[in-house]
N, C-alpha and C. Protein backbone atom coordinates (compact mmCIF):
# COMPACT_ATOMS: atom_id res chain seq x y z
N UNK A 1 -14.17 -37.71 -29.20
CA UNK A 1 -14.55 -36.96 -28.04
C UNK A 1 -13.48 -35.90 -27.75
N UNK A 2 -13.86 -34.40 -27.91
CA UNK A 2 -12.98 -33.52 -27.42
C UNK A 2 -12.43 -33.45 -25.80
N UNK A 3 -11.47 -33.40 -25.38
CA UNK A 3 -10.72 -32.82 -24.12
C UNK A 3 -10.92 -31.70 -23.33
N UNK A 4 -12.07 -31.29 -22.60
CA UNK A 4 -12.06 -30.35 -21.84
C UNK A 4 -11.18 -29.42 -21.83
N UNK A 5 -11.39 -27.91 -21.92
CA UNK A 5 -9.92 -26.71 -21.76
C UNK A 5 -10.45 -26.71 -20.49
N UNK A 6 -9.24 -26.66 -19.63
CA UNK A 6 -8.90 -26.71 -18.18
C UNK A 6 -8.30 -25.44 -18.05
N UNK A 7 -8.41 -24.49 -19.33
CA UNK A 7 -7.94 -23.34 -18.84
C UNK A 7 -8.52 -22.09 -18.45
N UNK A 8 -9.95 -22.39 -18.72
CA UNK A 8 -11.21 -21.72 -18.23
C UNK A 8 -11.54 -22.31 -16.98
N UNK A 9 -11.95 -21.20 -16.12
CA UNK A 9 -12.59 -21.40 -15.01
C UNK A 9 -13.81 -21.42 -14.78
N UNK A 10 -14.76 -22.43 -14.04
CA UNK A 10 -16.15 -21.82 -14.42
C UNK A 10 -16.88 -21.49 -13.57
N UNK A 11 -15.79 -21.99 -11.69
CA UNK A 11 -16.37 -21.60 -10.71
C UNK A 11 -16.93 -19.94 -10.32
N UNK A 12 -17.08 -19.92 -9.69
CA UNK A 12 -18.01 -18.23 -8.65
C UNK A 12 -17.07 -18.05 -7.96
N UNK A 13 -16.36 -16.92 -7.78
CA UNK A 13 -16.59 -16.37 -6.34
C UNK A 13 -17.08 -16.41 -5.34
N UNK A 14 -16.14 -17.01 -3.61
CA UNK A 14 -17.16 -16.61 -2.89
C UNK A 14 -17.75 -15.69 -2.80
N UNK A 15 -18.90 -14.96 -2.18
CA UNK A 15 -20.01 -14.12 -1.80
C UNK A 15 -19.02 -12.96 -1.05
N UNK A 16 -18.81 -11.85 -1.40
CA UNK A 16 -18.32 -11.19 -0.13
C UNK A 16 -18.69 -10.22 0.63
N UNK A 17 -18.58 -10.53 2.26
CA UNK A 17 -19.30 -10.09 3.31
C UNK A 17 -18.39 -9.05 3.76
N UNK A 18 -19.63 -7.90 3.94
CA UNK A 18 -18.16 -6.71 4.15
C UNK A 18 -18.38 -6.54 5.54
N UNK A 19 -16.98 -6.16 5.79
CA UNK A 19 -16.24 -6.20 7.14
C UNK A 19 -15.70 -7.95 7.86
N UNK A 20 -15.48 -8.52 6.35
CA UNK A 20 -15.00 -10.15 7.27
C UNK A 20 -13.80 -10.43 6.55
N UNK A 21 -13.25 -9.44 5.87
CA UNK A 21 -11.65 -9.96 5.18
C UNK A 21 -10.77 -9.19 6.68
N UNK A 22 -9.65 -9.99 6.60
CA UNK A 22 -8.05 -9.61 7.02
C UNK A 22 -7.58 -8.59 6.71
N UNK A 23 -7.63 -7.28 7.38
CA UNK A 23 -6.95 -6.08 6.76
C UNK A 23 -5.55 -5.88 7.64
N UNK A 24 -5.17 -6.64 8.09
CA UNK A 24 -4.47 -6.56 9.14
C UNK A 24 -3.07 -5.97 8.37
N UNK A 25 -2.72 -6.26 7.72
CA UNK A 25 -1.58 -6.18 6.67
C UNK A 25 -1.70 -5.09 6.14
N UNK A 26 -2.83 -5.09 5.36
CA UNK A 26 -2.97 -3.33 4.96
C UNK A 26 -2.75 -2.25 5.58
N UNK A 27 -3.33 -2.47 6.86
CA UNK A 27 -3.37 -1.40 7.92
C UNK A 27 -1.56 -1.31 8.18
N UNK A 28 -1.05 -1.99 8.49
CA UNK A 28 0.53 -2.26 8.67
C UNK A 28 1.49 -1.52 7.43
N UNK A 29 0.77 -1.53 6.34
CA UNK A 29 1.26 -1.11 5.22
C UNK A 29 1.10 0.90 5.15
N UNK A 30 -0.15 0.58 5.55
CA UNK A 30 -0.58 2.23 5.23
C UNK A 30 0.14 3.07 6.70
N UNK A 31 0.21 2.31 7.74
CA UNK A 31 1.01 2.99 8.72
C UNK A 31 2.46 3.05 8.53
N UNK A 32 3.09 2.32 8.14
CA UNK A 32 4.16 2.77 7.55
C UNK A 32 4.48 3.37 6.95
N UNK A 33 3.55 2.98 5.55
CA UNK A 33 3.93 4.68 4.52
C UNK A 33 3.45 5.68 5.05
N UNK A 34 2.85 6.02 6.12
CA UNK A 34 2.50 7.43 6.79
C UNK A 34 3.69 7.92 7.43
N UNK A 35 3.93 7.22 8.03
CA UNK A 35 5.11 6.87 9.17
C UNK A 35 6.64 7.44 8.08
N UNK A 36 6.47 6.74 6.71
CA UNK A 36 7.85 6.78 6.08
C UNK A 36 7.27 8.64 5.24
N UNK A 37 6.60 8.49 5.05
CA UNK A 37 6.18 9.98 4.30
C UNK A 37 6.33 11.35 5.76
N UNK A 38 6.09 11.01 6.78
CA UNK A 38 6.12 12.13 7.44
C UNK A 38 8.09 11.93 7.82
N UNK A 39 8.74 11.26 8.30
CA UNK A 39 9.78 11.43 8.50
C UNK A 39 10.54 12.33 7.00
N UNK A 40 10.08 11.57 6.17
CA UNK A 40 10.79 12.44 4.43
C UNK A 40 10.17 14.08 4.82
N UNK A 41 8.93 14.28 5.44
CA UNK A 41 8.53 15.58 5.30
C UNK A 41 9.63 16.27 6.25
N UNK A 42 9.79 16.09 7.18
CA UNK A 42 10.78 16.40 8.21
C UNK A 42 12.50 16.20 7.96
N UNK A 43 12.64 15.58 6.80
CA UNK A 43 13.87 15.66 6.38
C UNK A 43 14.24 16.65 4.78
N UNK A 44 13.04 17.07 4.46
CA UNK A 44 13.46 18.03 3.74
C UNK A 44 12.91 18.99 4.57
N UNK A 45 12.22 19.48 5.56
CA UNK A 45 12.55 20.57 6.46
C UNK A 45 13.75 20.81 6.89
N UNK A 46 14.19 20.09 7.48
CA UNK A 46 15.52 20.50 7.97
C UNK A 46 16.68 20.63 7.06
N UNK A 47 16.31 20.32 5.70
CA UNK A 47 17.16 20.61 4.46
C UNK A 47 17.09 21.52 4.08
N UNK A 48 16.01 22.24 3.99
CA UNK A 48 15.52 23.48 3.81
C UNK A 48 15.73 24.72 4.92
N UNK A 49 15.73 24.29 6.19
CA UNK A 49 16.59 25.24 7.40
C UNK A 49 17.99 24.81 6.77
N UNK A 50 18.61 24.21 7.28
CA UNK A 50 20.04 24.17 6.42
C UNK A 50 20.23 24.93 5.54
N UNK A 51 19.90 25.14 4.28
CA UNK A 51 20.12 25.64 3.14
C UNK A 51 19.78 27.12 3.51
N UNK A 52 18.55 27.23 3.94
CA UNK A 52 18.26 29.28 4.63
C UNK A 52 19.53 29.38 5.23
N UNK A 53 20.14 28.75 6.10
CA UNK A 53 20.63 29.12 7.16
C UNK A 53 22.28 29.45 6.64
N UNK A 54 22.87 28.51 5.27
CA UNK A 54 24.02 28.95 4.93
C UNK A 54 23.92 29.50 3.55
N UNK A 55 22.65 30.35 3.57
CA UNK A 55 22.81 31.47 2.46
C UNK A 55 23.06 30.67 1.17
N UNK A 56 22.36 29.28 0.53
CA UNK A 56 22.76 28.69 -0.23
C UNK A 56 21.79 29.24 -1.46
């Protein structure tokens, strides 16, 4: 008698219902990198006034 491979799966997926996952985290994620991308935009502005400003 052979031994079952236990390394295949043979269950399903639950079903998924949209709008019933946890995005809560995501959302936290993508506001930050907005958050971290606009401060970088604003720090090479003012790198860029700097640099106009001493004729570099």
């Amino acid at each position: 008698m052979a031994t079952p491979d236990r390394t295949k799966t043979t269950t399903q997926p639950a079903e998924h219902l949209h709008g019933t996952m946890d995005v809560t985290a995501h959302e936290r994620t993508f506001h930050g990198f907005v958050r971290l991308a606009a401060w970088n935009a604003l720090a090479i502005a003012v790198v860029l006034i700097f640099l106009a400003l001493a004729n570099a």
